[in-house]
C-alpha atoms as a PDB file:
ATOM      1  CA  UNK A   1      -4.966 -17.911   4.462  1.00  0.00           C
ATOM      2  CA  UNK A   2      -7.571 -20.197   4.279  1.00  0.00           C
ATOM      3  CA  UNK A   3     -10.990 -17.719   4.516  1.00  0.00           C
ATOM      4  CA  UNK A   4      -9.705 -14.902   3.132  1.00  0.00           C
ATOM      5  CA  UNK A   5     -11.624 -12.987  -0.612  1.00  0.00           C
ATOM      6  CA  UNK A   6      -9.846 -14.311  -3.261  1.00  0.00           C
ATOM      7  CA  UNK A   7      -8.792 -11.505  -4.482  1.00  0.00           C
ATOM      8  CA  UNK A   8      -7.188 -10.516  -1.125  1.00  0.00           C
ATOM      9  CA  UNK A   9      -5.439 -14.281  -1.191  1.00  0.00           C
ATOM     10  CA  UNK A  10      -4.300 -13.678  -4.564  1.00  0.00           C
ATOM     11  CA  UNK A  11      -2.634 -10.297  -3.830  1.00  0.00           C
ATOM     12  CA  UNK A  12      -0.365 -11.749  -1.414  1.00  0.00           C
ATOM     13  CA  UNK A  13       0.481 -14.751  -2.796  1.00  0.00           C
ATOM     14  CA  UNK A  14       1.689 -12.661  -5.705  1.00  0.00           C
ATOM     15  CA  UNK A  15       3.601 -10.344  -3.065  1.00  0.00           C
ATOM     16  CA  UNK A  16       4.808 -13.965  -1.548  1.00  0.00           C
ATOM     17  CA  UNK A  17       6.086 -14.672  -4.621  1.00  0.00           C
ATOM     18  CA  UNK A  18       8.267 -11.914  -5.491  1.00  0.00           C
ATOM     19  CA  UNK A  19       9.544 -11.257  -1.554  1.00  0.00           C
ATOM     20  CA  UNK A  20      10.470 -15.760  -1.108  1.00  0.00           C
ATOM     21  CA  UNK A  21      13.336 -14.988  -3.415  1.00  0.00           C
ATOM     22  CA  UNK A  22      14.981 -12.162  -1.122  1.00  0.00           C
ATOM     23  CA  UNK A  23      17.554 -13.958   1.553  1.00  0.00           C
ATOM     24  CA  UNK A  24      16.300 -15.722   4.398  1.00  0.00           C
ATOM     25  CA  UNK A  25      12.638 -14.993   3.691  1.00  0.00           C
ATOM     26  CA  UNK A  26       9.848 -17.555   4.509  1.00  0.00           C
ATOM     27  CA  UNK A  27       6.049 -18.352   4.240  1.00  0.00           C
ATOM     28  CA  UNK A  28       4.768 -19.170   7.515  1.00  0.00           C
ATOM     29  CA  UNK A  29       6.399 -22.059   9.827  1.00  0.00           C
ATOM     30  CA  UNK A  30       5.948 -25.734   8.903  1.00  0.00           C
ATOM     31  CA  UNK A  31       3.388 -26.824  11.992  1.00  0.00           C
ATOM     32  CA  UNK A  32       2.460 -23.578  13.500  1.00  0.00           C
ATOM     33  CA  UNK A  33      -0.980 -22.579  13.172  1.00  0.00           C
ATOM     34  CA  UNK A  34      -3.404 -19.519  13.610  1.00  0.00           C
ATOM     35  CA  UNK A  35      -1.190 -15.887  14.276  1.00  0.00           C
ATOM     36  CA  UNK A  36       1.164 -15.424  11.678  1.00  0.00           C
ATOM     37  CA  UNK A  37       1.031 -18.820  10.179  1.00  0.00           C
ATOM     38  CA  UNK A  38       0.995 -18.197   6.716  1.00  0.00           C
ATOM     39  CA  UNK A  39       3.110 -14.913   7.323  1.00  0.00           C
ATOM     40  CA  UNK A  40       6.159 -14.095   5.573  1.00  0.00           C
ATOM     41  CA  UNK A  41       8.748 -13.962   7.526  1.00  0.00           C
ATOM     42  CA  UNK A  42      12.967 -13.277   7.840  1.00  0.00           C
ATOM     43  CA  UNK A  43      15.430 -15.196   9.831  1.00  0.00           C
ATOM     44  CA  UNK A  44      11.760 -16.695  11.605  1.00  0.00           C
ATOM     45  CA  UNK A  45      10.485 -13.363  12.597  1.00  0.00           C
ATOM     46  CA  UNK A  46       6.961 -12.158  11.132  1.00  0.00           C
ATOM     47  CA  UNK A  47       7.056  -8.811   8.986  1.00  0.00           C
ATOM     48  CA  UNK A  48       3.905  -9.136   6.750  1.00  0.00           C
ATOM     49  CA  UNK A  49       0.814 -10.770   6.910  1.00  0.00           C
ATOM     50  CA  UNK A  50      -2.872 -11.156   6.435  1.00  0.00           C
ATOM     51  CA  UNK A  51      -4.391 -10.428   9.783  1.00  0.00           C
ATOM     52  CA  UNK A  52      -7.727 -13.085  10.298  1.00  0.00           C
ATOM     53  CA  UNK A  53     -10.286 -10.113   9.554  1.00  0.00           C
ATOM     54  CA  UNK A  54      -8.413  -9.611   6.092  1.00  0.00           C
ATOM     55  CA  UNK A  55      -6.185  -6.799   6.384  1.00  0.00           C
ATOM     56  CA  UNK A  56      -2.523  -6.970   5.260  1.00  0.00           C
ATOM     57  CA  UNK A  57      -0.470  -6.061   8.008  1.00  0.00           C
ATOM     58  CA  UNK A  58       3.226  -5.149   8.603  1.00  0.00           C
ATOM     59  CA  UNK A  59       6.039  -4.603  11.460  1.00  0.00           C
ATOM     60  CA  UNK A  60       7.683  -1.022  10.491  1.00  0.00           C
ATOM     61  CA  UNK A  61       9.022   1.328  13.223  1.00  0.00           C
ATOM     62  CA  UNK A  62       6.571   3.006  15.775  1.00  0.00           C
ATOM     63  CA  UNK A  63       7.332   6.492  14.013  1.00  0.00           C
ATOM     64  CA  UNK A  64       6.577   5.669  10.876  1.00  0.00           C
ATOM     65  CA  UNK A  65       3.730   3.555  11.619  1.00  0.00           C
ATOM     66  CA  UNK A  66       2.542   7.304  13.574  1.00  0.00           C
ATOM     67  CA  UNK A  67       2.985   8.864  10.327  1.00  0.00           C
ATOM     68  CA  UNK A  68       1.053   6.507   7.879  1.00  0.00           C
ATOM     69  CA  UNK A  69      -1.632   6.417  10.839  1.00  0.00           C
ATOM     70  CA  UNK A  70      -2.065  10.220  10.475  1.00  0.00           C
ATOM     71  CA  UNK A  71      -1.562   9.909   6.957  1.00  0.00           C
ATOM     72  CA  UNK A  72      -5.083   8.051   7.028  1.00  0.00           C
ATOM     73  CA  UNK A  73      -2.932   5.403   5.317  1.00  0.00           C
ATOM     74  CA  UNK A  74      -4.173   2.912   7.734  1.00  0.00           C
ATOM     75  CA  UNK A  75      -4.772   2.053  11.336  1.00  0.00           C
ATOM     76  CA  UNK A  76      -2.459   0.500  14.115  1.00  0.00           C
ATOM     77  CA  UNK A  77      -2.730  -3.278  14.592  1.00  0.00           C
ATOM     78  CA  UNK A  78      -5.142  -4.356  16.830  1.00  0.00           C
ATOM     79  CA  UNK A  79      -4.991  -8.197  17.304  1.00  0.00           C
ATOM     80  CA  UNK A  80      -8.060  -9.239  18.822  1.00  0.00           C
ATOM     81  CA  UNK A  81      -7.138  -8.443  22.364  1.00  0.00           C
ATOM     82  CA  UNK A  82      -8.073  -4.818  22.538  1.00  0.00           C
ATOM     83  CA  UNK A  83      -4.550  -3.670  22.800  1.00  0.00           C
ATOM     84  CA  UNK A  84      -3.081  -1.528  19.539  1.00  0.00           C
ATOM     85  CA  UNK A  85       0.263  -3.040  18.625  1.00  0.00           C
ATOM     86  CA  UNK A  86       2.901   0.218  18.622  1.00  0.00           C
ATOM     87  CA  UNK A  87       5.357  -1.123  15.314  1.00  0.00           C
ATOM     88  CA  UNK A  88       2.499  -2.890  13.371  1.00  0.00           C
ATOM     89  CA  UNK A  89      -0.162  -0.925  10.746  1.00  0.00           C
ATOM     90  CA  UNK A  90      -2.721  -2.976   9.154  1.00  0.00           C
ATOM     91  CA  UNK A  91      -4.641  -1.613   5.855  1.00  0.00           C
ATOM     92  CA  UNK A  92      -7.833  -2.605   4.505  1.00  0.00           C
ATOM     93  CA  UNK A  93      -7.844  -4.586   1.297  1.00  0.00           C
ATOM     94  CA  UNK A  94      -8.844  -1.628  -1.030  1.00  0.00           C
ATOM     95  CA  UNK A  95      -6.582   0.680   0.171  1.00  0.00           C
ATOM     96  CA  UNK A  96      -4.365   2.740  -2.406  1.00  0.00           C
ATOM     97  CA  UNK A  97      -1.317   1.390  -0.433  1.00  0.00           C
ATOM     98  CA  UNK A  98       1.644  -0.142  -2.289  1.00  0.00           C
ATOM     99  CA  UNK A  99       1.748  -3.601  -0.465  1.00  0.00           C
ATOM    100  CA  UNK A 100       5.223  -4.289  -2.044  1.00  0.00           C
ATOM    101  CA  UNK A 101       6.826  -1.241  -1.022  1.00  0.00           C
ATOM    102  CA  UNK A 102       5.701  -1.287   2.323  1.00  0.00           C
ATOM    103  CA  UNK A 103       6.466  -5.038   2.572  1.00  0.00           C
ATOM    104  CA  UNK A 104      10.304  -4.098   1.291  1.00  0.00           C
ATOM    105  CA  UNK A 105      10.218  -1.370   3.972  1.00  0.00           C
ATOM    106  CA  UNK A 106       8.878  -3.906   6.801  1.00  0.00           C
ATOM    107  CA  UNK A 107      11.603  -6.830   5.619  1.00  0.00           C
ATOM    108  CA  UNK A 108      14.132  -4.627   5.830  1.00  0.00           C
ATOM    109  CA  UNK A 109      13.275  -2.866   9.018  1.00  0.00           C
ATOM    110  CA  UNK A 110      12.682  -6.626  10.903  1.00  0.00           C
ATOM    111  CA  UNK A 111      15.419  -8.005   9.061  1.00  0.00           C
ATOM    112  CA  UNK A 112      17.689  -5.410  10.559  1.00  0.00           C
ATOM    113  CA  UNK A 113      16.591  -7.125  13.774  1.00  0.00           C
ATOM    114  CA  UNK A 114      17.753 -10.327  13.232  1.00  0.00           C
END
């Protein structure tokens, strides 16, 4: 997450931290660079990340990712292309939002996937 406020960095590297020790759950992919490359990740599929304009982002299902949106809790993913991603909500830095819990949520709604 080269680029990204420290403090920002330094929040999910701490989340990293605590979420690496859960089964099957990964930084990023040795060699794979720009989207999602310094994600975390379970079984090799993305579920939280720092998006490249510095919001932490996470795969939960399209209905609840309706209800945090009307919540005001954040916004739906927008990847640079214009097109709003359905199961991902990013949150700006100083939101309220419990990263952790919404990271647990996000592993264990991909990780159901997989």
């Amino acid at each position: 997450m080269p680029g990204q406020p420290a403090e920002t960095q330094r929040r999910f590297e701490i989340l990293a931290s605590a979420l690496t020790r859960e089964p099957n759950v990964t930084v990023g992919a040795a060699g794979k660079k720009g989207f999602g490359s310094s994600a975390l990740q379970v079984g090799g599929k993305i579920f939280a990340m720092i998006s490249s304009s510095g919001n932490f982002v996470v795969k939960l299902p399209k209905l609840r990712v309706d209800a945090l949106e009307a919540s005001g809790a954040g916004k739906r993913f927008d990847p640079g292309h214009g097109r709003l991603m359905k199961e991902w909500l990013s949150l700006d830095p100083a939101a309220k939002a419990d990263w952790e819990s919404l990271a647990r949520e996000a592993l264990r709604f991909v990780g159901q996937k997989t």
